[in-house]
C-alpha atoms as a PDB file:
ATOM      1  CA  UNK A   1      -4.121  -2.334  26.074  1.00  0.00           C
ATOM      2  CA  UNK A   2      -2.847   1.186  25.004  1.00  0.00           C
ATOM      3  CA  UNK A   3      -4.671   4.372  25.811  1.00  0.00           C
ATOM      4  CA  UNK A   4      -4.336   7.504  24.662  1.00  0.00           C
ATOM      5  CA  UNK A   5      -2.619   9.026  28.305  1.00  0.00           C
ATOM      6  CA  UNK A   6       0.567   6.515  27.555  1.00  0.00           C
ATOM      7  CA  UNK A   7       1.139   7.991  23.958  1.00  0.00           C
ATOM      8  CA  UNK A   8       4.248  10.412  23.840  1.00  0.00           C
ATOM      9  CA  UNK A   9       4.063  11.159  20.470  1.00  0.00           C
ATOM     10  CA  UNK A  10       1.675  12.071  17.386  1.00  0.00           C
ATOM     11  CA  UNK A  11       1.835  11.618  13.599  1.00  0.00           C
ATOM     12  CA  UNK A  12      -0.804  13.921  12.159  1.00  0.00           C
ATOM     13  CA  UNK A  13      -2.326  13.555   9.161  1.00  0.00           C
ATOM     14  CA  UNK A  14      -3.216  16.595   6.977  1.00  0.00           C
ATOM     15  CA  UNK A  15      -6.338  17.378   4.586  1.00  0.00           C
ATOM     16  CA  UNK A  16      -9.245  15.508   5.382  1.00  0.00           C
ATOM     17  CA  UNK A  17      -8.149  15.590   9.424  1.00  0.00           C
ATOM     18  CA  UNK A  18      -6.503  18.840  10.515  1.00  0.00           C
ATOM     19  CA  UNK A  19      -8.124  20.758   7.683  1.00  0.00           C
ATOM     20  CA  UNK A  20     -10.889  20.230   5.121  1.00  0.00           C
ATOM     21  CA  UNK A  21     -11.103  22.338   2.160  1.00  0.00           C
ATOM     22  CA  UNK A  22      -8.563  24.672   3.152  1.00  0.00           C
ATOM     23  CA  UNK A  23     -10.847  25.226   6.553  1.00  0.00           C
ATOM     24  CA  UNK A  24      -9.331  24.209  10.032  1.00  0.00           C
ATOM     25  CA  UNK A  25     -11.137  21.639  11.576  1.00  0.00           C
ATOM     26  CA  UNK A  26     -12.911  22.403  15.066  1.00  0.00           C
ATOM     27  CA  UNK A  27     -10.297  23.223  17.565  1.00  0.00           C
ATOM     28  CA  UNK A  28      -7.245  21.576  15.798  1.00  0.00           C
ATOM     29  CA  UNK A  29      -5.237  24.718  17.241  1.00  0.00           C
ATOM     30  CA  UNK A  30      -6.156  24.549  20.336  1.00  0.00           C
ATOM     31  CA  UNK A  31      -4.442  20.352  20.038  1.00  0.00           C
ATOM     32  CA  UNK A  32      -1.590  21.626  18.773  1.00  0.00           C
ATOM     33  CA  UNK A  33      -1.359  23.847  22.027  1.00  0.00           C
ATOM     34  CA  UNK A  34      -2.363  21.454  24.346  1.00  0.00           C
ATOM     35  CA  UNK A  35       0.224  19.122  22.555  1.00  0.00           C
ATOM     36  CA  UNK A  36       3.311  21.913  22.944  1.00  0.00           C
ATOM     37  CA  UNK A  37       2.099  22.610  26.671  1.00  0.00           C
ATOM     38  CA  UNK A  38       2.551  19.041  27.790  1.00  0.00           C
ATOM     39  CA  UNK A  39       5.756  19.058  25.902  1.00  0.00           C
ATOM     40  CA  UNK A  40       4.541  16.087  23.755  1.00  0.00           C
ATOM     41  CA  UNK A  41       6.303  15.908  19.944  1.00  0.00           C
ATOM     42  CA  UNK A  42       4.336  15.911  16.931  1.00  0.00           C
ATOM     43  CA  UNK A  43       4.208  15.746  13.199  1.00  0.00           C
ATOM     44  CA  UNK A  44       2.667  16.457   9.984  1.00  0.00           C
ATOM     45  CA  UNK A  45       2.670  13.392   7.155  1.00  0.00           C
ATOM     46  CA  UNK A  46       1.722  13.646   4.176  1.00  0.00           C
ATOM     47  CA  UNK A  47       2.019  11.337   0.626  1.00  0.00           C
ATOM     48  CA  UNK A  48       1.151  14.210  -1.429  1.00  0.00           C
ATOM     49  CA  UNK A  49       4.722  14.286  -3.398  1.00  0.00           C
ATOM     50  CA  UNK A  50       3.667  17.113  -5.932  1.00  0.00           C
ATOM     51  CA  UNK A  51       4.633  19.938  -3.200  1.00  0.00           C
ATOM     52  CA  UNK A  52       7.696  20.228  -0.933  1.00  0.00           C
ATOM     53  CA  UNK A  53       7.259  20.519   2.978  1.00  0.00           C
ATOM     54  CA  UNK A  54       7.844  24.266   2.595  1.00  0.00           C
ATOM     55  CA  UNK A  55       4.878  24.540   0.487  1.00  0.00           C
ATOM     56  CA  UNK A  56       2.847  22.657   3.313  1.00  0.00           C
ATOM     57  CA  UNK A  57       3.969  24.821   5.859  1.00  0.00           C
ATOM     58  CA  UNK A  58       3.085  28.356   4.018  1.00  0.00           C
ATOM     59  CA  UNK A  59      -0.282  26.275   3.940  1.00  0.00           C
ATOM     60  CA  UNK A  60      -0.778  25.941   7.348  1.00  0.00           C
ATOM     61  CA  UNK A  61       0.397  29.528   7.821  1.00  0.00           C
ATOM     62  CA  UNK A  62      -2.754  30.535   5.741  1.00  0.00           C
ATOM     63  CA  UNK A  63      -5.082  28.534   8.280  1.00  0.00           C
ATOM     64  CA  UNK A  64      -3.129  30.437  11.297  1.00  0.00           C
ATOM     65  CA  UNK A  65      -1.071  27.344  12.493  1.00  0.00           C
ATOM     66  CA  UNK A  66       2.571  28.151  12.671  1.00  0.00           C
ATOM     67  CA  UNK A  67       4.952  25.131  12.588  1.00  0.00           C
ATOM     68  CA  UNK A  68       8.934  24.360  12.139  1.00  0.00           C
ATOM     69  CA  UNK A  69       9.542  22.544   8.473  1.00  0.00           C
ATOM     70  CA  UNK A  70      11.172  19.908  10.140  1.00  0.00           C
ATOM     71  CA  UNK A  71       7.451  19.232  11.663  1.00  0.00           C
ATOM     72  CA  UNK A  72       5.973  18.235   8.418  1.00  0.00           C
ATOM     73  CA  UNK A  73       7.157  15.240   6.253  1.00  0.00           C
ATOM     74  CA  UNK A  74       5.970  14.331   2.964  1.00  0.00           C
ATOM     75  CA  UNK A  75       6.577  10.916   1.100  1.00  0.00           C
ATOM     76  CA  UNK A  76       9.215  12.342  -1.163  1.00  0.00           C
ATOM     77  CA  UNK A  77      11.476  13.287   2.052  1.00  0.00           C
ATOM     78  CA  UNK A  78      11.157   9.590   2.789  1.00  0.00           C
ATOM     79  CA  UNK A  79      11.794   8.208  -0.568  1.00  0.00           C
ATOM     80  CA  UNK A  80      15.485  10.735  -0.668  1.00  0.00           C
ATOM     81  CA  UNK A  81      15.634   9.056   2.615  1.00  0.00           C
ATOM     82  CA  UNK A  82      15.294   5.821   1.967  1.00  0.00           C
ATOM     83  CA  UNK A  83      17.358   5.677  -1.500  1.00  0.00           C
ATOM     84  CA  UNK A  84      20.344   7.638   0.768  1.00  0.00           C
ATOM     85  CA  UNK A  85      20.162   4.682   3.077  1.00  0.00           C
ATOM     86  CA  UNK A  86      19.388   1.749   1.613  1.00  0.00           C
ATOM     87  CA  UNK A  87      20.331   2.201  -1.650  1.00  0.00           C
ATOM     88  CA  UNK A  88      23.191   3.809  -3.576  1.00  0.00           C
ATOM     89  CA  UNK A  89      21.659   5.470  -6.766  1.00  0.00           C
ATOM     90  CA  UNK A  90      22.619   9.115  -7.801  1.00  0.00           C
ATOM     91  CA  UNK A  91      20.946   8.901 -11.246  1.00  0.00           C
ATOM     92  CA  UNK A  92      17.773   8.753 -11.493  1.00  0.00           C
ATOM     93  CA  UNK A  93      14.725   9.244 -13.733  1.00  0.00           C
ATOM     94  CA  UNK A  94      11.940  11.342 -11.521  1.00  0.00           C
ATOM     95  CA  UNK A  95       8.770  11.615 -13.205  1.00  0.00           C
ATOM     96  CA  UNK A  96       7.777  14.853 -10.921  1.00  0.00           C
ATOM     97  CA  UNK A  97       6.501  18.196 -10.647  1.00  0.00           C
ATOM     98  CA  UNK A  98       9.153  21.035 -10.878  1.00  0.00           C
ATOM     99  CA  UNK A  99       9.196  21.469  -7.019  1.00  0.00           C
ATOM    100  CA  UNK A 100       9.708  17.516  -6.736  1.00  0.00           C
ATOM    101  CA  UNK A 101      12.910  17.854  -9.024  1.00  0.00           C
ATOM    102  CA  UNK A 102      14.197  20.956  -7.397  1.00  0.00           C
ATOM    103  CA  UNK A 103      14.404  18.402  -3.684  1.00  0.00           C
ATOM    104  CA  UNK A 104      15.970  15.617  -5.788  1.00  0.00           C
ATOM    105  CA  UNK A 105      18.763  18.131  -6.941  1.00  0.00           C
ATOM    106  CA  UNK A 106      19.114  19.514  -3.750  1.00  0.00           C
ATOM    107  CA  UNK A 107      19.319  16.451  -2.291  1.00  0.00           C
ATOM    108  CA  UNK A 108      22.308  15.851  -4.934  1.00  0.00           C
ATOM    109  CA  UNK A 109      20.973  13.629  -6.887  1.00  0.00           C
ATOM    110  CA  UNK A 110      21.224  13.550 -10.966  1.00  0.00           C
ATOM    111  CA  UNK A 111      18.032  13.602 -12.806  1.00  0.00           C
ATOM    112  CA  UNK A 112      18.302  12.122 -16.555  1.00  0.00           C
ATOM    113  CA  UNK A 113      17.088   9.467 -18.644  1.00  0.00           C
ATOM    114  CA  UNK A 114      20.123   8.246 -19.877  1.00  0.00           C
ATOM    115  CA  UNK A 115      21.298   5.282 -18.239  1.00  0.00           C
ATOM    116  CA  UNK A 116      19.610   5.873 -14.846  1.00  0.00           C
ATOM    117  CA  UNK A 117      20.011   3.797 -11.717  1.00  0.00           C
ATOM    118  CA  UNK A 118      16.640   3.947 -10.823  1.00  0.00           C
ATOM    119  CA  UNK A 119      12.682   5.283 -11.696  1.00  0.00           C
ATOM    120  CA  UNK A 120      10.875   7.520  -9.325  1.00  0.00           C
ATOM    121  CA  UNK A 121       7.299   8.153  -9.786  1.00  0.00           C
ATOM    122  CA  UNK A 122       6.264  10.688  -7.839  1.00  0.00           C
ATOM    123  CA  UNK A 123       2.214  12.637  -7.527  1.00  0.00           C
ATOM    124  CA  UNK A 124       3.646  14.358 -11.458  1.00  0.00           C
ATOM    125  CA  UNK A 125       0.910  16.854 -12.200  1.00  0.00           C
ATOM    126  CA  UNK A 126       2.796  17.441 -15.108  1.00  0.00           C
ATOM    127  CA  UNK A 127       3.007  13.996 -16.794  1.00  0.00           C
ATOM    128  CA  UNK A 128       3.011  13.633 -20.324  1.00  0.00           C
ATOM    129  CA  UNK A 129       3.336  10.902 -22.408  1.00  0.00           C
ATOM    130  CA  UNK A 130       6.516  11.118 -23.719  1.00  0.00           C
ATOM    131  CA  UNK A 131       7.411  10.990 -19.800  1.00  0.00           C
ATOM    132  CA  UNK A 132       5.414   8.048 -19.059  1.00  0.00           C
ATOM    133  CA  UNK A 133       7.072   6.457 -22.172  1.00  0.00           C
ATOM    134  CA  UNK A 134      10.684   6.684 -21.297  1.00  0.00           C
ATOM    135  CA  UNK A 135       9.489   5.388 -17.728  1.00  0.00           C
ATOM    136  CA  UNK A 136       7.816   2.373 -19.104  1.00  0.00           C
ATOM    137  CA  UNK A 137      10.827   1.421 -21.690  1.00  0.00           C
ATOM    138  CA  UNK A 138      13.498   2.059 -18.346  1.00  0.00           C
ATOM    139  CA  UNK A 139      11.264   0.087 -15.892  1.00  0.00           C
ATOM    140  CA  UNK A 140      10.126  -3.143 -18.703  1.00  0.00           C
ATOM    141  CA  UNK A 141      14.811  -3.103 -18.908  1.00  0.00           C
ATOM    142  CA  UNK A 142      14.471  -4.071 -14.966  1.00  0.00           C
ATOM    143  CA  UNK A 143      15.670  -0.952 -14.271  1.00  0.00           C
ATOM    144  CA  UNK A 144      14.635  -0.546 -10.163  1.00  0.00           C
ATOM    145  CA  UNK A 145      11.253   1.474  -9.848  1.00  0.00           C
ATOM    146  CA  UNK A 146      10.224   3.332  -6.898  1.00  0.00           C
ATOM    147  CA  UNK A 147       7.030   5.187  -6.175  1.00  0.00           C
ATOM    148  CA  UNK A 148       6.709   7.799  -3.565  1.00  0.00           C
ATOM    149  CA  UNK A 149       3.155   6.686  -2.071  1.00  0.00           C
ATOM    150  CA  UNK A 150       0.673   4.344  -3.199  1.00  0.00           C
ATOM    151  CA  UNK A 151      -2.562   6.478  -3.165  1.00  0.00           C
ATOM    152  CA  UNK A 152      -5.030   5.741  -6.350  1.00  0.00           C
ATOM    153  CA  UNK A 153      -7.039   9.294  -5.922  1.00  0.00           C
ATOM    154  CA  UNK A 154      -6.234  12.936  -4.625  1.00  0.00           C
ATOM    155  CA  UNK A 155      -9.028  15.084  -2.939  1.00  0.00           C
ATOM    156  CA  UNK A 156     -10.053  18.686  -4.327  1.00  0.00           C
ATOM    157  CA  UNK A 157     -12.553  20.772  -3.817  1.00  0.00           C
ATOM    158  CA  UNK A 158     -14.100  20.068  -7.240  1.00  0.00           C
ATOM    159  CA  UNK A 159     -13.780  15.663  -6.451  1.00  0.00           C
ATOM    160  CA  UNK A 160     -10.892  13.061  -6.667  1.00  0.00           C
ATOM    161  CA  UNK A 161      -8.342  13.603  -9.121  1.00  0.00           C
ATOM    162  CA  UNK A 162      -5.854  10.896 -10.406  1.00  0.00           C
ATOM    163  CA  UNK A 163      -2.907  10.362  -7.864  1.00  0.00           C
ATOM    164  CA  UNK A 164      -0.121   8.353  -8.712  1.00  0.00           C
ATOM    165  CA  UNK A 165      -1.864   4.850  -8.092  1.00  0.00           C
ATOM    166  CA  UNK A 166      -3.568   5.664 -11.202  1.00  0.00           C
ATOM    167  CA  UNK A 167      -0.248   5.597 -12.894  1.00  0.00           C
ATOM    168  CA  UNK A 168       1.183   3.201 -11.265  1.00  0.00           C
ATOM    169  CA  UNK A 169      -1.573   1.073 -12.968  1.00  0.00           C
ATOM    170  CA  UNK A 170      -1.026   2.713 -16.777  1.00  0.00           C
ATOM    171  CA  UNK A 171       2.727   1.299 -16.156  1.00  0.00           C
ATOM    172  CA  UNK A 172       2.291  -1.852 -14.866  1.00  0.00           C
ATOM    173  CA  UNK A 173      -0.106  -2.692 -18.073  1.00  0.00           C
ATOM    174  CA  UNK A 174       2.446  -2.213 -19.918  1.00  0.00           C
ATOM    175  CA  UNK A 175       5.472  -3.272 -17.786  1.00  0.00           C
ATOM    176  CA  UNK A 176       4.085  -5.871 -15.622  1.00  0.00           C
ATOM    177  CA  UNK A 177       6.015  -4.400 -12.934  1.00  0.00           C
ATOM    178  CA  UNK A 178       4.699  -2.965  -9.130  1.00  0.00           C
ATOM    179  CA  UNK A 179       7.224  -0.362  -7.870  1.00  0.00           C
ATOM    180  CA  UNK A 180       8.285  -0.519  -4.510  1.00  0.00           C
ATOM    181  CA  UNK A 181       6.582   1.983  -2.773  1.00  0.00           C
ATOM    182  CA  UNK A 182       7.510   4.279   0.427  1.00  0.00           C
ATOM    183  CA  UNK A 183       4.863   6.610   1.582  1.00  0.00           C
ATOM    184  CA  UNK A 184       1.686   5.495   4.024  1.00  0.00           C
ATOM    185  CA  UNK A 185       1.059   3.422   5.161  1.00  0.00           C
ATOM    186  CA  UNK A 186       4.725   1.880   4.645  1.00  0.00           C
ATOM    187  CA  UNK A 187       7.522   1.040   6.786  1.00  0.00           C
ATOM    188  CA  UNK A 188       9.444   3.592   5.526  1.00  0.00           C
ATOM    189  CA  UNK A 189       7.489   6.512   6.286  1.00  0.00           C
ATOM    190  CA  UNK A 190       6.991   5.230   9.449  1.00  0.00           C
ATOM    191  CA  UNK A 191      10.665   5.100  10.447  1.00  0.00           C
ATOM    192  CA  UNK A 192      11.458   8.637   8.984  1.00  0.00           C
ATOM    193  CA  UNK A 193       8.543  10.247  10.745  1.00  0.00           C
ATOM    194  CA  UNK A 194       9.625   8.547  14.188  1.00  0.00           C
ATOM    195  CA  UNK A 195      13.708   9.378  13.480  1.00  0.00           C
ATOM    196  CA  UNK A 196      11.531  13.262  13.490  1.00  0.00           C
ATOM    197  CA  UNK A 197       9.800  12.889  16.852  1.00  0.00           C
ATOM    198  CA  UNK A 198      12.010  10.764  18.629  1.00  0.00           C
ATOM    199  CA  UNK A 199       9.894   8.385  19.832  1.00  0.00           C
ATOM    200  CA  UNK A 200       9.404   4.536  19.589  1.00  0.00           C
ATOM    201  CA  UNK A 201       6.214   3.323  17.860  1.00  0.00           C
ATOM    202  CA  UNK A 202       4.391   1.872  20.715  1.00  0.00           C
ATOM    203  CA  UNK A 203       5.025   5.314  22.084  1.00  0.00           C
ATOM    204  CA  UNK A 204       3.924   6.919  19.215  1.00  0.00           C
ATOM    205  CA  UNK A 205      -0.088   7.711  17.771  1.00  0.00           C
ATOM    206  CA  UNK A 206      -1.192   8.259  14.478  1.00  0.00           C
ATOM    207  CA  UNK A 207      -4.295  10.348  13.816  1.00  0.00           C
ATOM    208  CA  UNK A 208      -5.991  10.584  10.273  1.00  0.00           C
ATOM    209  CA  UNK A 209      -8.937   9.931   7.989  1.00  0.00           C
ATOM    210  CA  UNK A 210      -7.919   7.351   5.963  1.00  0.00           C
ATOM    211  CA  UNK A 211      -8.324   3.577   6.390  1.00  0.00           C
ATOM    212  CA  UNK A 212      -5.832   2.175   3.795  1.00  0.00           C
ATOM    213  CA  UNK A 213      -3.707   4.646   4.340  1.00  0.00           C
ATOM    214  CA  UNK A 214      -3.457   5.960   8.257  1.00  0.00           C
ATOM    215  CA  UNK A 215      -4.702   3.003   9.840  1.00  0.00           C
ATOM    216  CA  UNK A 216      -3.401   0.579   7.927  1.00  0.00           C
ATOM    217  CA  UNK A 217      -0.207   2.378   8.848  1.00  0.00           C
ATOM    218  CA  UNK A 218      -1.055   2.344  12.622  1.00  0.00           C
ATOM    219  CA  UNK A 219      -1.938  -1.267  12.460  1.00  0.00           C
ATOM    220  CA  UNK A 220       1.002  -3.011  10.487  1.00  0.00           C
ATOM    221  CA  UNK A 221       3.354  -0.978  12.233  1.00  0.00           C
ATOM    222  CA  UNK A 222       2.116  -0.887  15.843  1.00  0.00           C
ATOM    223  CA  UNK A 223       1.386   2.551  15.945  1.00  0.00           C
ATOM    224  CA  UNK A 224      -1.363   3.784  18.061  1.00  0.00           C
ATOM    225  CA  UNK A 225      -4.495   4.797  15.516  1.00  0.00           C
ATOM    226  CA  UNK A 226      -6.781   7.244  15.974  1.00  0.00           C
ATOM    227  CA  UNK A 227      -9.071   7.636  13.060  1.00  0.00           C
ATOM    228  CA  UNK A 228     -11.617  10.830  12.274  1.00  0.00           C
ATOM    229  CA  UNK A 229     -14.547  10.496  10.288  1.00  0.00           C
ATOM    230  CA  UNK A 230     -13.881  14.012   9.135  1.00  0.00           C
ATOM    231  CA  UNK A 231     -12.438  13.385   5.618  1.00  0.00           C
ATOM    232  CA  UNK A 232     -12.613  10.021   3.425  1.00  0.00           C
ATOM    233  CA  UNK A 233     -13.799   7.221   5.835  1.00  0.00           C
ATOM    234  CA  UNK A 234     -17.570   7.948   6.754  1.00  0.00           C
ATOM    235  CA  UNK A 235     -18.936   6.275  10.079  1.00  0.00           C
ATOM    236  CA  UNK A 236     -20.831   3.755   7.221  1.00  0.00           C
ATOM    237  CA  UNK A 237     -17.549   2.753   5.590  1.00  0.00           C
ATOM    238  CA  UNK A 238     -15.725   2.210   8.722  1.00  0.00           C
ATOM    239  CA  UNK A 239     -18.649   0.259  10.224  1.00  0.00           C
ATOM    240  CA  UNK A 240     -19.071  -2.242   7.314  1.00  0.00           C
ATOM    241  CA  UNK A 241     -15.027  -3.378   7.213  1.00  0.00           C
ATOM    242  CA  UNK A 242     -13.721  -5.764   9.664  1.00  0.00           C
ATOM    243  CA  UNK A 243     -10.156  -6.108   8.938  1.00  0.00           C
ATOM    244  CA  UNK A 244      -9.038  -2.763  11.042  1.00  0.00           C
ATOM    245  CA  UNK A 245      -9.558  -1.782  14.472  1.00  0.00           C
ATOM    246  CA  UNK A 246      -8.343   1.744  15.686  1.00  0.00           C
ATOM    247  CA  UNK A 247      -7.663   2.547  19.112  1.00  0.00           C
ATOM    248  CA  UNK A 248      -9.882   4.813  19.352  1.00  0.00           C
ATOM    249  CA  UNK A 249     -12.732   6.546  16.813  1.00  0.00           C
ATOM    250  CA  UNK A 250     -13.736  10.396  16.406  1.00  0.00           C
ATOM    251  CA  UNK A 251     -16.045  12.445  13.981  1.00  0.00           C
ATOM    252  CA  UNK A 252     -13.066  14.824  13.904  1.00  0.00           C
ATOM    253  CA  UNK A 253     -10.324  16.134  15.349  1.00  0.00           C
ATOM    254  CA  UNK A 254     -12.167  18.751  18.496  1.00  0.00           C
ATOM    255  CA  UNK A 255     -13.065  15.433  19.868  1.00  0.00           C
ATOM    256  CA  UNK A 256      -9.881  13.919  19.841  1.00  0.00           C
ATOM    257  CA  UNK A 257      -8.564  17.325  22.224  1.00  0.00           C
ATOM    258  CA  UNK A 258     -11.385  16.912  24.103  1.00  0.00           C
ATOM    259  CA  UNK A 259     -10.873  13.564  25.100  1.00  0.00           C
ATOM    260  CA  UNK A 260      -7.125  14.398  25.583  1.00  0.00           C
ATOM    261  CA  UNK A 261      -7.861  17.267  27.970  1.00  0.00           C
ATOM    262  CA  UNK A 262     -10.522  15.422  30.180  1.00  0.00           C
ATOM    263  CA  UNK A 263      -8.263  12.956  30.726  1.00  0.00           C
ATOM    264  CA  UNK A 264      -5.701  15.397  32.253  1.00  0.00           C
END
């Protein structure tokens, strides 16, 4: 059995488990001190698509935490990462915010709708239906479709908005089609995030609030989970599923430096 002294690295989720409401959690600084003192890599993830990692980090900056870029990743850097290495499309048809098409082209990528090689459905705040149209008439051709995270719902301080599950389910009534998808809790995100910190993923600990997200993601991919019940999973929730079983449970993120520290 793991523990939480053999861990050498840490994936971080964002809102919901550093911060809530654009308020830092209880002494989620003082981890990411503790974390630089012992020398110990970490990173921000993130499937929110609609904003680039820049955006993210200015973010933080607000809150007080000051972090490179290269220490936050969001499921669009992994889905330019995955179709530079495992695929080799250059035209594609993003369905995006403007910061999301602003990575693709500087990630060289072509964005058009005539004759793509692939669909990308990203977290578009700005979708029309003339958008989702062309997308559905490409991706019901068999053109290849890939989504940049699988979440149904996004949190704001007024409730849960749509996220791009929602339209991934709009398409596939009308396609019949499931997009391969990238962000948590796949593969995919898992590898980029660990190229990041260097570290293997037994070595490697991922703390966040979600179940079918986070977890999952610590579970299929033998990460390390820590989950806080600080954002989306309440104790309740978490008590009356069986099917996952983090390492190790916190009502938020102070607890999870506390432990750390008392176990220096």
């Amino acid at each position: 059995m793991r523990t939480l002294e053999q861990i050498k690295a840490f994936m971080l989720d964002m809102d919901g488990t550093f911060y809530v409401d654009e308020k830092l959690m209880p002494h989620a600084a003082d981890l990411l001190v503790e974390l630089n003192r012992r020398r110990l890599p970490y990173i921000f993830l993130t499937n929110n698509s609609s904003a680039r990692a820049t955006d993210f980090q200015q973010r933080l900056k607000k809150l007080g935490i000051e972090v490179e870029q290269r220490r936050i990743l969001t499921s669009a850097e992994a889905t330019i990462r995955y179709l530079r290495l495992q695929t080799k499309f250059n035209k594609v048809f993003l369905l995006g915010t403007k910061a999301l098409e602003q990575e693709f082209v500087e990630a060289e990528f072509e964005l058009t709708a005539d004759h793509p090689d692939c669909v990308v459905l990203g977290f578009d705040k700005t979708l029309t239906y003339e958008k989702l149209t062309t997308a559905c008439f490409l991706i019901a051709d068999g053109l290849p479709y890939i989504a940049t995270h699988p979440d149904d719902t996004c949190i704001t301080a007024k409730g849960l908005i749509p996220d791009i599950g929602s339209f991934m389910a709009a398409i596939y009534r009308v396609t019949k089609r499931w997009p391969k998808v990238i962000g948590k809790p796949m593969p995919e995100m898992v590898e980029a995030a660990l190229e990041r910190v260097g570290a293997t993923a037994d070595q490697t600990a991922m703390v966040g609030d979600q179940l079918d997200t986070d977890m999952t993601m610590a579970k299929n991919n033998g990460l390390f989970g820590v989950l806080l019940l600080s954002g989306e999973t309440s104790r309740e929730r978490f008590e009356s599923q069986s099917e996952i079983e983090p390492n190790l449970v916190f009502d938020h993120i102070g607890q999870l430096y506390e432990h750390l520290v008392a176990k220096n």
